[in-house]
Protein backbone atom coordinates (compact mmCIF):
# COMPACT_ATOMS: atom_id res chain seq x y z
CA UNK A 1 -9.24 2.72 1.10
CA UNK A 2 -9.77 4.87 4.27
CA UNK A 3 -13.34 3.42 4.11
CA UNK A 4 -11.77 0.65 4.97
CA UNK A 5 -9.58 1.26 7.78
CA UNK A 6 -9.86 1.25 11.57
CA UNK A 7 -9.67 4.48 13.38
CA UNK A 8 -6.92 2.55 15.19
CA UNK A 9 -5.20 1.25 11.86
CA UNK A 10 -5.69 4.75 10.51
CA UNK A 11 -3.74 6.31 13.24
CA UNK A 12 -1.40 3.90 13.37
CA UNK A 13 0.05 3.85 10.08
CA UNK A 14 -0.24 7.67 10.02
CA UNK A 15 1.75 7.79 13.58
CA UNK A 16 4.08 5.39 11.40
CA UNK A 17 4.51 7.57 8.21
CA UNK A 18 4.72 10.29 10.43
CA UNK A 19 7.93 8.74 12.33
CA UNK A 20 9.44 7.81 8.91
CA UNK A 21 9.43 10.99 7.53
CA UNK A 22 10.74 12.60 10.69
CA UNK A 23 13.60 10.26 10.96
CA UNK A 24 14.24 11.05 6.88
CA UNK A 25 14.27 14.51 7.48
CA UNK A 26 16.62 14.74 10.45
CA UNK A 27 18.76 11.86 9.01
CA UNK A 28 19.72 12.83 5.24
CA UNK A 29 23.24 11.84 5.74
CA UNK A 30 22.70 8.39 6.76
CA UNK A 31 23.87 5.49 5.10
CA UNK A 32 21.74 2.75 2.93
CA UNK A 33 21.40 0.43 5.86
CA UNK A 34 20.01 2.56 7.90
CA UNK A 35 17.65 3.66 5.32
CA UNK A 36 16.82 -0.17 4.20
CA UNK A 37 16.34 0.01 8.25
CA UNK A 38 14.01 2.41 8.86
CA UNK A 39 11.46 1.22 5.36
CA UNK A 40 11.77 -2.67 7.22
CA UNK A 41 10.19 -0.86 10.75
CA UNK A 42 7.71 1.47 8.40
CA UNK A 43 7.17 -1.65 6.37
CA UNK A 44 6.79 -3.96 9.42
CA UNK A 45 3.73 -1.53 10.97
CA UNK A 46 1.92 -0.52 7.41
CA UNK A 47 1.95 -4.07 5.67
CA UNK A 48 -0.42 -5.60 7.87
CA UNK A 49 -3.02 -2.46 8.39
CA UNK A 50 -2.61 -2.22 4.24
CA UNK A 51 -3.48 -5.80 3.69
CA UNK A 52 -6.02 -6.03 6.28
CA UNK A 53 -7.95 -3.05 4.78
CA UNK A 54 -7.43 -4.78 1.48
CA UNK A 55 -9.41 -7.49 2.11
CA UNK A 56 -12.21 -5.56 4.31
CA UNK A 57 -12.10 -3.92 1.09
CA UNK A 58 -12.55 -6.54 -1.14
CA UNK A 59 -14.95 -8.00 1.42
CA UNK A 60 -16.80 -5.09 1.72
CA UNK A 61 -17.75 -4.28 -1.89
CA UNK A 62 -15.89 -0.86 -2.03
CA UNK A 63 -15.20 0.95 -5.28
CA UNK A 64 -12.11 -0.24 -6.83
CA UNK A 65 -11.46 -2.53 -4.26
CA UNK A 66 -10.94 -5.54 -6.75
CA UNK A 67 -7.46 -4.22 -7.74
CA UNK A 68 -8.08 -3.62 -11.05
CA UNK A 69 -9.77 -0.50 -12.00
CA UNK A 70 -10.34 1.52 -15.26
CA UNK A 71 -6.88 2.89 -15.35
CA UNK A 72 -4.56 1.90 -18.58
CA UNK A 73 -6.55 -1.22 -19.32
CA UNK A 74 -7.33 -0.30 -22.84
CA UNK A 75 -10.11 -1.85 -22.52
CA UNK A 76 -9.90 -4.93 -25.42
CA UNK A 77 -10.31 -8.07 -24.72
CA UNK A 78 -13.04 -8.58 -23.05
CA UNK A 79 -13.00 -8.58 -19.25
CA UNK A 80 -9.67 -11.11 -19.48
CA UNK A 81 -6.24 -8.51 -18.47
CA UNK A 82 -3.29 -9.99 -20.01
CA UNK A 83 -1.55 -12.71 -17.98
CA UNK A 84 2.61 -13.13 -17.14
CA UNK A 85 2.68 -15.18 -19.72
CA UNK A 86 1.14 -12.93 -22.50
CA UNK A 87 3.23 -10.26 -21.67
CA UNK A 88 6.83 -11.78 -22.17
């Protein structure tokens, strides 16, 4: 996925991870709001640089971009995953 990422987006969302686990570190004691606070402002900076690099991704061609990958697919089936449906 770094592939592709800005170097801006890139140091960004690092500068934001960075800040997040700062402020968990120094702040073990706090209370859930102020967690459920602090992933809404990570949340609020990463979402968009995640989604844009996404679709570059997707765009782009890159390997495993498509979402769906060789992991726990079994395999069966033909190229067709299950759907919501199926799985209930």
């Amino acid at each position: 996925m770094q592939q592709a990422l800005s170097e801006e987006d890139a140091a960004s969302l690092k500068g934001a991870v960075d800040a997040a686990l700062t402020w968990l570190d120094d702040n073990q004691s706090a209370d859930k709001e102020e967690y459920e606070s602090q992933r809404k402002e990570l949340e609020e900076v990463a979402m968009p640089i995640l989604q844009r690099a996404m679709q570059a991704g997707a765009g782009g061609g890159a390997p495993g971009a498509d979402g769906g990958g060789d992991e726990g697919g079994g395999g069966e089936g033909g190229g067709d995953g299950p759907s919501v449906e199926e799985v209930d």
